[in-house]
Protein backbone atom coordinates (compact mmCIF):
# COMPACT_ATOMS: atom_id res chain seq x y z
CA UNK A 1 133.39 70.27 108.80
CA UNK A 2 129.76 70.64 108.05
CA UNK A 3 127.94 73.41 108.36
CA UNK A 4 124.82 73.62 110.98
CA UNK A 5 122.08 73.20 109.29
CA UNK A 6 118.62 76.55 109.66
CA UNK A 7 115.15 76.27 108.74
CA UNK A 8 113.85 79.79 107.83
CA UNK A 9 110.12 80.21 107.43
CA UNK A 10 108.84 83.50 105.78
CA UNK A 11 112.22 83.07 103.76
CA UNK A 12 111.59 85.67 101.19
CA UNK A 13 110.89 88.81 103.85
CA UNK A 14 113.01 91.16 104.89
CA UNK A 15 114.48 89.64 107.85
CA UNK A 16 114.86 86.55 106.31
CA UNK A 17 116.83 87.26 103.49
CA UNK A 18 118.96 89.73 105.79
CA UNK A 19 119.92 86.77 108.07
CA UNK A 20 120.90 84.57 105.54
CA UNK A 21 123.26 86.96 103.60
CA UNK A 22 124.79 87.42 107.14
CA UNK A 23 125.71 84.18 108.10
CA UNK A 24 126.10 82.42 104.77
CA UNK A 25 129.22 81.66 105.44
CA UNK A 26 128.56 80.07 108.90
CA UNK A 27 125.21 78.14 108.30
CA UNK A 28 123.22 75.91 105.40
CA UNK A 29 119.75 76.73 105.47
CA UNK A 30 116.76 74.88 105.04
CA UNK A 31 113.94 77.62 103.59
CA UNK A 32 110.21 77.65 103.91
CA UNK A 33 107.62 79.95 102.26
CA UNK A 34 104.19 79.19 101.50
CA UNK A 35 104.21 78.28 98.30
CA UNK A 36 107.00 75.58 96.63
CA UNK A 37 109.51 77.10 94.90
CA UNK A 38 113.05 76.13 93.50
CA UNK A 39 115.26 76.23 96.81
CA UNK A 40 112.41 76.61 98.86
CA UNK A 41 109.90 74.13 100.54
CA UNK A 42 106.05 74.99 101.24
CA UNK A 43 104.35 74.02 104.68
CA UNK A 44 102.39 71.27 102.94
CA UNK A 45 105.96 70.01 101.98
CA UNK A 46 107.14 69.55 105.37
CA UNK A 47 103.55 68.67 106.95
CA UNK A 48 104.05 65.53 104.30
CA UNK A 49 107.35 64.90 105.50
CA UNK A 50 108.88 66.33 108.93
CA UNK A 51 111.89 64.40 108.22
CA UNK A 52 112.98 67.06 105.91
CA UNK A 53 113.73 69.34 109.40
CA UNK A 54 114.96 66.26 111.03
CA UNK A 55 118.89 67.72 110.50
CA UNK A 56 117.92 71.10 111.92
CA UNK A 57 119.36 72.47 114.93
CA UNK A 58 116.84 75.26 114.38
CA UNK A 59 114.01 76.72 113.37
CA UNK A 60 113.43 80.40 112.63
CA UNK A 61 110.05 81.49 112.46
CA UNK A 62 109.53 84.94 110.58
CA UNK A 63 106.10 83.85 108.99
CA UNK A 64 103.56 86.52 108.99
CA UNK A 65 101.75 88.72 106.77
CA UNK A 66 102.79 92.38 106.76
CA UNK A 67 100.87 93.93 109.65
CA UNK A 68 101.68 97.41 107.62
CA UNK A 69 100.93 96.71 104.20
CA UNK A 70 97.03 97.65 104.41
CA UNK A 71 94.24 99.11 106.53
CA UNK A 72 92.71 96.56 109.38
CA UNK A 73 89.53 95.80 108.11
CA UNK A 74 88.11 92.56 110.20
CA UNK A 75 89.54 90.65 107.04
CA UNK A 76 92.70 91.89 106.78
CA UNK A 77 93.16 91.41 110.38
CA UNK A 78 91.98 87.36 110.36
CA UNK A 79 94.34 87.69 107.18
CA UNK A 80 96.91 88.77 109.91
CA UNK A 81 96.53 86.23 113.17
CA UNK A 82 96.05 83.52 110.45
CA UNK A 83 99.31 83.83 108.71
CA UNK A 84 101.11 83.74 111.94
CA UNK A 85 99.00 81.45 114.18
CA UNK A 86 97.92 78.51 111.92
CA UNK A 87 101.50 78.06 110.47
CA UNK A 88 103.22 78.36 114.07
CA UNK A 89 100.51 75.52 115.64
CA UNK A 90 101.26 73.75 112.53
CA UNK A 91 105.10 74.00 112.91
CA UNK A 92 104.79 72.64 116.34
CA UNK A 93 102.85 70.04 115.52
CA UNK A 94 105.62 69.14 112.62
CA UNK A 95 108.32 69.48 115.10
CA UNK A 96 107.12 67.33 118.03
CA UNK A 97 107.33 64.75 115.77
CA UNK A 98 110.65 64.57 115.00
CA UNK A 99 112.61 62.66 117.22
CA UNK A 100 115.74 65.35 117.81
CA UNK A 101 114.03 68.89 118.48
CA UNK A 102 115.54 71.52 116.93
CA UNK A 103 115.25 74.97 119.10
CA UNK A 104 112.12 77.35 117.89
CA UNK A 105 112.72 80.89 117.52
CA UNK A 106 109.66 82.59 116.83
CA UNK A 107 109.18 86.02 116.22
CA UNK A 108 107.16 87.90 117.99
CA UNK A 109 107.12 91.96 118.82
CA UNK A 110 107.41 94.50 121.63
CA UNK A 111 103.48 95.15 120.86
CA UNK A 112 102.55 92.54 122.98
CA UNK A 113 103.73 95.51 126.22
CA UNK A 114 101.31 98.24 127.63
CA UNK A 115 101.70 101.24 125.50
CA UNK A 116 102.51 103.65 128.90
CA UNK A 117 105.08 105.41 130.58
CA UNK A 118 106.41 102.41 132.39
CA UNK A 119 109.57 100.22 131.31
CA UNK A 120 109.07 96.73 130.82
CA UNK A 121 111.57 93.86 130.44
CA UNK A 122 110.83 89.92 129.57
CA UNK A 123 110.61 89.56 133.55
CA UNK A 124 107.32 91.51 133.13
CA UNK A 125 104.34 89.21 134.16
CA UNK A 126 101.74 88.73 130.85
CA UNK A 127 98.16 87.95 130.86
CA UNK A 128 98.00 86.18 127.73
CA UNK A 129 94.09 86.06 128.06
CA UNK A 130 93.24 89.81 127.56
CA UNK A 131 93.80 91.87 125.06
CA UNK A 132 93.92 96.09 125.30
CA UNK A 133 94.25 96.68 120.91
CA UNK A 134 94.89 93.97 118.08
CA UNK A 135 98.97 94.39 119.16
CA UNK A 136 98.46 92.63 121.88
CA UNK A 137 95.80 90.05 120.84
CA UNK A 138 98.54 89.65 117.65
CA UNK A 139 101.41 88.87 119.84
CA UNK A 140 99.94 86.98 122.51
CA UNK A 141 98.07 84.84 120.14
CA UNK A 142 101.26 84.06 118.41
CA UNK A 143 103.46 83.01 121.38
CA UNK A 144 100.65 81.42 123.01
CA UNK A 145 100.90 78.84 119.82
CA UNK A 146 104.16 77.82 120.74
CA UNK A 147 103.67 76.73 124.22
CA UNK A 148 102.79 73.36 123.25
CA UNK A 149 106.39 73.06 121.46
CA UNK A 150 108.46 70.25 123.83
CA UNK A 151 111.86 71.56 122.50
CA UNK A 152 113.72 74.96 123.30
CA UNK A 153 111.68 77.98 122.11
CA UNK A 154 112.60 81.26 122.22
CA UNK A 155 109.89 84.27 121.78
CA UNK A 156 111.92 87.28 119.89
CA UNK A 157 110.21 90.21 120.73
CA UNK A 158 111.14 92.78 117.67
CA UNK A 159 111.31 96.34 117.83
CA UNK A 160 111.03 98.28 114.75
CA UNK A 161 113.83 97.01 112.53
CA UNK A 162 115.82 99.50 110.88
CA UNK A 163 118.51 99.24 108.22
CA UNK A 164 118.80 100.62 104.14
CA UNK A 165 117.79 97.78 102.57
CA UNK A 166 114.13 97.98 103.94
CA UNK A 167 111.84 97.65 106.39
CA UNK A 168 109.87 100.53 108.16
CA UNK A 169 112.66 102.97 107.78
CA UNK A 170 111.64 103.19 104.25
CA UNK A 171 108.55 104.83 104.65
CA UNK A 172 109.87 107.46 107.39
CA UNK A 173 112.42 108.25 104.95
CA UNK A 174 110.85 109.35 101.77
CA UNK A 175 109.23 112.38 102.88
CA UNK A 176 113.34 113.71 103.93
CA UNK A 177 114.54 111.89 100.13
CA UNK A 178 112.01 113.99 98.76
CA UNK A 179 113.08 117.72 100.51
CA UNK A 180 109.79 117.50 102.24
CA UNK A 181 110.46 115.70 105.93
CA UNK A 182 107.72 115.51 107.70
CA UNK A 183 107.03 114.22 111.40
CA UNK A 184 103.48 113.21 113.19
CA UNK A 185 102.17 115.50 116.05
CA UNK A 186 104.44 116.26 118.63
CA UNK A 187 106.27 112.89 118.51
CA UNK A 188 106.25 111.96 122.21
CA UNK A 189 105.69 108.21 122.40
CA UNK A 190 107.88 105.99 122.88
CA UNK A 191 110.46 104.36 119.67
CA UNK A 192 111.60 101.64 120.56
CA UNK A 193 114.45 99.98 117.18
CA UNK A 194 116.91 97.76 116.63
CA UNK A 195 119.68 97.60 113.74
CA UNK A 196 119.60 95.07 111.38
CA UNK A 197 123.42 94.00 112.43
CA UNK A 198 122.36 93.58 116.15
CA UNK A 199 119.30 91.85 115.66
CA UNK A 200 121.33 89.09 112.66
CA UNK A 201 123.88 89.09 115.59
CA UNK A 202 121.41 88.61 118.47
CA UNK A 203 119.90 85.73 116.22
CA UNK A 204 123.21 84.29 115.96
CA UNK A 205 124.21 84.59 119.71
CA UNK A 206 120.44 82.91 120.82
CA UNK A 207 121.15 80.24 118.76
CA UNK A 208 124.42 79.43 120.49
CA UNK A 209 122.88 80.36 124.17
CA UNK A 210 120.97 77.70 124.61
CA UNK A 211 120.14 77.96 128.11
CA UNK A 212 118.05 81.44 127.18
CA UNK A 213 114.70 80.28 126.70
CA UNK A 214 111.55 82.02 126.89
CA UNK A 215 110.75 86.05 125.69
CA UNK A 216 113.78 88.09 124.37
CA UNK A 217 113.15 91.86 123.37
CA UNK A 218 115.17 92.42 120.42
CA UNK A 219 115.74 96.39 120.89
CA UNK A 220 118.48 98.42 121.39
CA UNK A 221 119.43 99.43 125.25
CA UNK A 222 118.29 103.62 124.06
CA UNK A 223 114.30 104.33 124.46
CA UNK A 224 113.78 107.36 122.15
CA UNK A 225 110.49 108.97 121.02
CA UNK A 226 109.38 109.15 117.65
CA UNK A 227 110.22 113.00 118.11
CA UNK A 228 114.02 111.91 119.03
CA UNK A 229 114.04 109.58 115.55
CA UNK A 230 112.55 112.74 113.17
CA UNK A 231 114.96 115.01 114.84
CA UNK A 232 117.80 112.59 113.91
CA UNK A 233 116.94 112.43 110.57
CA UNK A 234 116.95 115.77 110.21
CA UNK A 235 120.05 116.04 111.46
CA UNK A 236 122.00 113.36 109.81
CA UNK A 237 120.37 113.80 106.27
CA UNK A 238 120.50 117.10 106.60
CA UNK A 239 116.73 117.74 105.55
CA UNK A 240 114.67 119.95 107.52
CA UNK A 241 111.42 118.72 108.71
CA UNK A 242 109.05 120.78 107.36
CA UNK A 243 105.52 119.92 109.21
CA UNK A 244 104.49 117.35 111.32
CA UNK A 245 100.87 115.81 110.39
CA UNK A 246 98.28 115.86 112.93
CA UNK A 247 96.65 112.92 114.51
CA UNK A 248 93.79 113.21 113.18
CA UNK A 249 94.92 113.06 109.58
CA UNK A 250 97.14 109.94 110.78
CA UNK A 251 93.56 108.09 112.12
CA UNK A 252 91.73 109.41 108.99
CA UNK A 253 93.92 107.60 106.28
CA UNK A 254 94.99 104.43 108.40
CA UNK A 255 92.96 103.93 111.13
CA UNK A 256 93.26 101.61 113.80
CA UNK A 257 96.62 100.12 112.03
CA UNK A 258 97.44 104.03 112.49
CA UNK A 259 96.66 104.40 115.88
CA UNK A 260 98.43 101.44 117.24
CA UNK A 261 101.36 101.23 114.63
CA UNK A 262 101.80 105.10 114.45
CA UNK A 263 100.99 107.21 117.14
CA UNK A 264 101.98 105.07 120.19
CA UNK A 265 104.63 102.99 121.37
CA UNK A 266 106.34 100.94 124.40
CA UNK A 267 109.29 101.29 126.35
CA UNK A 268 111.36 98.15 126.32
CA UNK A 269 114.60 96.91 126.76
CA UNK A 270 116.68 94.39 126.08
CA UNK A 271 117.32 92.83 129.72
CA UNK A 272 118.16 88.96 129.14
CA UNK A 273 120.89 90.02 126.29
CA UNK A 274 122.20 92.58 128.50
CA UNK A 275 122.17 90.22 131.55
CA UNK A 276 124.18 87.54 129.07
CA UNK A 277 126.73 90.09 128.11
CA UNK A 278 125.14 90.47 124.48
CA UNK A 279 127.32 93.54 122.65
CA UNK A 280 125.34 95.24 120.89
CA UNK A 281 126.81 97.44 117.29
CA UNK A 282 124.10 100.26 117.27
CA UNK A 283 123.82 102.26 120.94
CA UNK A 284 122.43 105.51 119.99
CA UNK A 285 119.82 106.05 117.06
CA UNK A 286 122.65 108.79 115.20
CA UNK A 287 125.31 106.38 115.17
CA UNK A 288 122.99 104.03 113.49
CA UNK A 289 121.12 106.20 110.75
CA UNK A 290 125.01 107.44 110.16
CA UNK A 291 125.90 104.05 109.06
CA UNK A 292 122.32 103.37 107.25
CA UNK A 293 122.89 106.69 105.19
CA UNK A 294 126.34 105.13 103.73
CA UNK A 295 124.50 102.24 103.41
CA UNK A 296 126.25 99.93 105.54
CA UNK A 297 123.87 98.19 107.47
C-alpha cells in the first residue's frame, strides 16, 4: 500500500526536519526550500510545474525566515513578512491550479492574540486590518494570504516550540549549561509552549481531521509565565538562577524583537484539539523539560 504522499516547505528548519523523522515511516514527502537541491524542489520548480504537488494530499507550510535570528531593523523586518507572505500567495496561486486540492496547513503563531490578561481561543473574533506590534501585522499578514486558497486550509497557530534538538529552548538554556542561569525581570507574562511530540502529533491528527478547518493554537492546555519556565529549569537541571536581567538591558541589546519576543506574551489555549479529543503527551512544563533533559523529545 502506498504511502500518502506531504509537501513540506521550509524543509530544512527545525520543524520540518522534526516532522519528517516522526512520521517517516507513515508518509513520502515531497520537500520544498528555496533554493534546488538534491531531494529538494525550489518554488520556481513548482511555479514551472504545479503538477509536481498534483499527488499531494497536503501541504505543510513552515516557510519563513527566523523572526529571532537578528534585530528588526525596517529591512530585516520586510526580510521577515516577505519570506512568509510572497511564498504563501504564491503557493496558493500554485495550488488552485491543480485540479485535486491538497489541504494547506500553514503556520502561523499565537502572536497574532492581544498580549493581556485575557484568555483567548480560535473562537476569538480577529481584525485582520489593524495591527498593535509587528506580531500581529506578521501573523495576520500571513493567514490573510491564504484566504484566497479554494481547498481545506488550516492556520496552526504555534506556541514556542520546545524540545533538545533546537528551537528557542536553546537559547534559555545556555545560561543554566553554563552554571550561570539567568531569568528576565520578574518573569510575569504569559509562556505559552508546546512539545515537539504534541505538536508532530497534532500535525498528524489535523491531517486526518479533515473537517477542522480554520485557526488551531498549537499549545499545550497549561498557561505558565516565563517566571514558572526559569523556575522549572532550575529545578529540573538543578542550576540555580543566579540573576534575572532587567528590562531595560533586554530593550537595549534587542529592541523591538526584544520587547515583543521577550518580555511579553499571550494566554492561549488549545480549544478546537481539546474539543476533538486531541491527547496531548506534555501537560505540565516539568514533565516536559524532564523528558527534554534525557533527551527524548
Amino acid at each position: 500500500m502506498k504511502k500518502p504522499i506531504i509537501a513540506i516547505t521550509g524543509a530544512t528548519g527545525f520543524i520540518a526536519r522534526q516532522f519528517k523523522l516522526y512520521y517517516s515511516d507513515r508518509f513520502e514527502f515531497i520537500l520544498i526550500s528555496h533554493k534546488s537541491t538534491q531531494g529538494a524542489y525550489s518554488f520556481d520548480d513548482i511555479k514551472s510545474n504545479p503538477m509536481l504537488l498534483s499527488k499531494a494530499v497536503a501541504v505543510i507550510h513552515l516557510s519563513g525566515a527566523n523572526i529571532g535570528d537578528k534585530r528588526w531593523s525596517e529591512k530585516r523586518k520586510q526580510e521577515i513578512l516577505d519570506s512568509r507572505i510572497i511564498t504563501t500567495e504564491l503557493l496558493v496561486a500554485i495550488l488552485n491550479q491543480l485540479p485535486n486540492k491538497p489541504d494547506l496547513l500553514c503556520a502561523s503563531a499565537i502572536g497574532i492574540y492581544p498580549e493581556d490578561n485575557q484568555v483567548y481561543s480560535e473562537y476569538t473574533k480577529l481584525d485582520y486590518s489593524h495591527y498593535a506590534n509587528f506580531s500581529e501585522e506578521i501573523t495576520k499578514k500571513w493567514e490573510s494570504a491564504t484566504f484566497g486558497y479554494s481547498g481545506r486550509v488550516v492556520n496552526m497557530r504555534f506556541g514556542v516550540v520546545l524540545s533538545w534538538h533546537g528551537g528557542a529552548l536553546d537559547k534559555i538554556l545556555l545560561p543554566f549549561k553554563l552554571g550561570m542561569g539567568s531569568g528576565i525581570s520578574d518573569g510575569s507574562w504569559p509562556f505559552c509552549y508546546i512539545s515537539i511530540t504534541d505538536l508532530c502529533n497534532a500535525i498528524g491528527f489535523l491531517i486526518d481531521k479533515r473537517d477542522i478547518t480554520g485557526a488551531i493554537n498549537l499549545v499545550s492546555p497549561e498557561i505558565i509565565s516565563y517566571k514558572d519556565l526559569i523556575n522549572t529549569i532550575s529545578r529540573v537541571y538543578n542550576k540555580r538562577c543566579w540573576f534575572n536581567l532587567p528590562k531595560f538591558v533586554i530593550k537595549l541589546l534587542f529592541g523591538q524583537m526584544g520587547r515583543e519576543l521577550l518580555l511579553s506574551g499571550q494566554k492561549v489555549v488549545p480549544m478546537k484539539l481539546q474539543e476533538h479529543n486531541f491527547k496531548f503527551t506534555y501537560f505540565n512544563i516539568e514533565s516536559c523539560l524532564k523528558d527534554i533533559k534525557l533527551a527524548r523529545i
